[in-house]
C-alpha atoms as a PDB file:
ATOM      1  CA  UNK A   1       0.000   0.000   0.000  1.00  0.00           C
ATOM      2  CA  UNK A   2       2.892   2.645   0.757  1.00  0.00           C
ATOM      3  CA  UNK A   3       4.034   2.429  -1.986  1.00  0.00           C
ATOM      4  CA  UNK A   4       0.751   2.839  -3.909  1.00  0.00           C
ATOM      5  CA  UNK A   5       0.684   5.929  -2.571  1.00  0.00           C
ATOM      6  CA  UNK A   6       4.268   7.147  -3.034  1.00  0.00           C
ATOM      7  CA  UNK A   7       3.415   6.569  -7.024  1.00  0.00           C
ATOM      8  CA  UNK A   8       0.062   8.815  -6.262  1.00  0.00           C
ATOM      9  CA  UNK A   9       2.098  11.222  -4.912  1.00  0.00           C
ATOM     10  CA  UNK A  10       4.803  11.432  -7.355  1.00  0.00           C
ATOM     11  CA  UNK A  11       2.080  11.510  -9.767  1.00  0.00           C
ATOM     12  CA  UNK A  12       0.460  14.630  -8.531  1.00  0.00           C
ATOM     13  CA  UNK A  13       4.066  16.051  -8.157  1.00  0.00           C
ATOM     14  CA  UNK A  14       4.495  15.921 -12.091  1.00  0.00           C
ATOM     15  CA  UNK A  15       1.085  16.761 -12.456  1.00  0.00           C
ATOM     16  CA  UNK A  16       1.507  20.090 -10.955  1.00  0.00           C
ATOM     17  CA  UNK A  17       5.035  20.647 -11.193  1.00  0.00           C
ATOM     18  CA  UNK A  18       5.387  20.483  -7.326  1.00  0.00           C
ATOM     19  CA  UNK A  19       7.819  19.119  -5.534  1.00  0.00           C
ATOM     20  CA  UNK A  20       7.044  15.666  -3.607  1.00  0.00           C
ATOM     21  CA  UNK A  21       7.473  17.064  -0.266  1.00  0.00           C
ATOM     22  CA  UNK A  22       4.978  19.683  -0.919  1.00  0.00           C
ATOM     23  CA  UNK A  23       2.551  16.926  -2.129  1.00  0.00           C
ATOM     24  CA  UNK A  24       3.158  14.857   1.112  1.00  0.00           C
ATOM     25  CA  UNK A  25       2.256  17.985   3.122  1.00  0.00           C
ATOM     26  CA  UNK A  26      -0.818  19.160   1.142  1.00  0.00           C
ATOM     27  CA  UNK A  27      -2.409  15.185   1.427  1.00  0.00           C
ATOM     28  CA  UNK A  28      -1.778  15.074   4.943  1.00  0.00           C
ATOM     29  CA  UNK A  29      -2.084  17.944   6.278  1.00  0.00           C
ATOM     30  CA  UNK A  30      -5.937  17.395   6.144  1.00  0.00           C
ATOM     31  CA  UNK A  31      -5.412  14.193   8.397  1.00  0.00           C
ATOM     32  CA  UNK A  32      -3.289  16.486  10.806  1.00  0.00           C
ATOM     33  CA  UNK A  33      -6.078  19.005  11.397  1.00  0.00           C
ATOM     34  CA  UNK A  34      -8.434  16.686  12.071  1.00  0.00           C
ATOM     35  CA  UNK A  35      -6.437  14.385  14.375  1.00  0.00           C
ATOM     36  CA  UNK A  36      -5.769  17.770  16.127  1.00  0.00           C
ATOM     37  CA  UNK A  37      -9.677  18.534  16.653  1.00  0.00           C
ATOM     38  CA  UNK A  38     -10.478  14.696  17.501  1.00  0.00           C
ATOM     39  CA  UNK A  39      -7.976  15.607  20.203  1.00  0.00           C
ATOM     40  CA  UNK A  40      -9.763  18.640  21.700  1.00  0.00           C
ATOM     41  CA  UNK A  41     -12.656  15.806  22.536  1.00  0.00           C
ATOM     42  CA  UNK A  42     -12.628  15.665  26.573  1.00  0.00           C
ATOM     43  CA  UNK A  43     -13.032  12.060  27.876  1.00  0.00           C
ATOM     44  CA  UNK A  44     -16.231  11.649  29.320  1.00  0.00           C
ATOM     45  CA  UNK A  45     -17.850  14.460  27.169  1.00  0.00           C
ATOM     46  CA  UNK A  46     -19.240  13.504  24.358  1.00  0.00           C
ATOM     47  CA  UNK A  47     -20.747  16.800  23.447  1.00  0.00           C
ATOM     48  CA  UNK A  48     -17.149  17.985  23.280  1.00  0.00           C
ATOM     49  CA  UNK A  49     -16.251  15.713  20.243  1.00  0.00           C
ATOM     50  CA  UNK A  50     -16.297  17.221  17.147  1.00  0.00           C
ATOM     51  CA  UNK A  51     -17.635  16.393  13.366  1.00  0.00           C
ATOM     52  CA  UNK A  52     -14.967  16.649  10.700  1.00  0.00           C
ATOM     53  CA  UNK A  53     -15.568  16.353   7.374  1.00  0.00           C
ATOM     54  CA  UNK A  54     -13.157  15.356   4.083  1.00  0.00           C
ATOM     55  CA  UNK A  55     -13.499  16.958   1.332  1.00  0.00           C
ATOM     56  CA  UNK A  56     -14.491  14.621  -1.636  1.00  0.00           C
ATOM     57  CA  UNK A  57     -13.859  11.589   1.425  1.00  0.00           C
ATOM     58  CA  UNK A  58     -17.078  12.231   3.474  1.00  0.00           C
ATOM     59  CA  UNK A  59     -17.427  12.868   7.025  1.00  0.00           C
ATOM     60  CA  UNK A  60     -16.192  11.327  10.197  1.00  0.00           C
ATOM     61  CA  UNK A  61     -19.409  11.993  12.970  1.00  0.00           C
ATOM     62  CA  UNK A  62     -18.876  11.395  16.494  1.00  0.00           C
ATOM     63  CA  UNK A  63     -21.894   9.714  18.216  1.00  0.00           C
ATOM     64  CA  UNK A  64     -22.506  10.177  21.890  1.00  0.00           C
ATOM     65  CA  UNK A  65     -23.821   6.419  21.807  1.00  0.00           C
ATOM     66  CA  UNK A  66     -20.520   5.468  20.293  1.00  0.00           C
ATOM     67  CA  UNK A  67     -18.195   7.121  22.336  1.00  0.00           C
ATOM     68  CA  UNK A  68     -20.154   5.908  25.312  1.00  0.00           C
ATOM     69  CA  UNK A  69     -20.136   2.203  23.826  1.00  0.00           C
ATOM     70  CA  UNK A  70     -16.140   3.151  23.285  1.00  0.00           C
ATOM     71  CA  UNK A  71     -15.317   4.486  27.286  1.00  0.00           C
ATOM     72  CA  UNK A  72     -17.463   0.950  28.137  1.00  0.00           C
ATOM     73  CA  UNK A  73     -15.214  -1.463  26.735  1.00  0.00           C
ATOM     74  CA  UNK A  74     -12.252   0.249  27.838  1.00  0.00           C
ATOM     75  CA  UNK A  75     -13.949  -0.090  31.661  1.00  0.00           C
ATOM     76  CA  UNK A  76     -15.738   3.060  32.673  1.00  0.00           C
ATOM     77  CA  UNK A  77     -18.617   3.160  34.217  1.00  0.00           C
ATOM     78  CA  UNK A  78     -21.192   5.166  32.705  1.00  0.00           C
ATOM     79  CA  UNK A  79     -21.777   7.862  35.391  1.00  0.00           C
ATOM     80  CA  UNK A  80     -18.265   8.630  34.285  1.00  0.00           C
ATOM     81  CA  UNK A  81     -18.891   9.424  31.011  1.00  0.00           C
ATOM     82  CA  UNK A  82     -22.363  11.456  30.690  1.00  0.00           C
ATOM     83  CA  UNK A  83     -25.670  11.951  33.013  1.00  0.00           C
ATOM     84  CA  UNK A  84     -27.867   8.587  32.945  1.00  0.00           C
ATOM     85  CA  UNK A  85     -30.571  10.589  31.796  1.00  0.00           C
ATOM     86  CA  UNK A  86     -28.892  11.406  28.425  1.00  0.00           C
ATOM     87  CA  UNK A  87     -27.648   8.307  28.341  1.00  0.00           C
ATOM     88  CA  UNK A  88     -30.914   6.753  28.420  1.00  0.00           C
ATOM     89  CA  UNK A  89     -32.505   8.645  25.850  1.00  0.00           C
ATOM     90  CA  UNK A  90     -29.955   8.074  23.749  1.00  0.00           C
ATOM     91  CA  UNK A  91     -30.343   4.505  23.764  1.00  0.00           C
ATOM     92  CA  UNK A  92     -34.055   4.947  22.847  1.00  0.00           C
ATOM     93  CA  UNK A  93     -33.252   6.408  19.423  1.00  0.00           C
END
């Protein structure tokens, strides 16, 4: 797979008469912003998690069931991560 994408990016680089390294930056720099904002998410918060969306790649949505499902398997308790009450209307959608 690597280097599939090496020969993607090379391709774009004589494509647009840019040099590789600039190509590596532009196609991940995307991935680096929104790493960056997943990060901002505070455990136990799920309102705090943010959507991102990729341009042309479609759009990564964070769930409060998820994330609760997610803080479960890793072994905390649910008080721990939002009210019950919101908890349990969220499991009724």
């Amino acid at each position: 797979m690597q280097k599939r994408v090496e020969n993607l990016y090379q391709g774009l680089s004589k494509k647009h008469k840019l040099p590789l390294g600039v190509i590596k930056a532009i196609c991940e720099s995307q991935f680096q912003c929104a790493r960056e904002e997943i990060k901002k998410g505070i455990s136990g918060e799920p309102e705090t998690f943010k959507n991102v969306r990729f341009r042309n790649l479609g759009l990564l949505v964070s769930r409060p069931k998820k994330i609760v499902k997610i803080h479960e398997t890793a072994g905390l308790s649910r008080d721990k991560i939002m009210d019950k009450g919101e908890y349990e209307s969220d499991q009724e959608e």
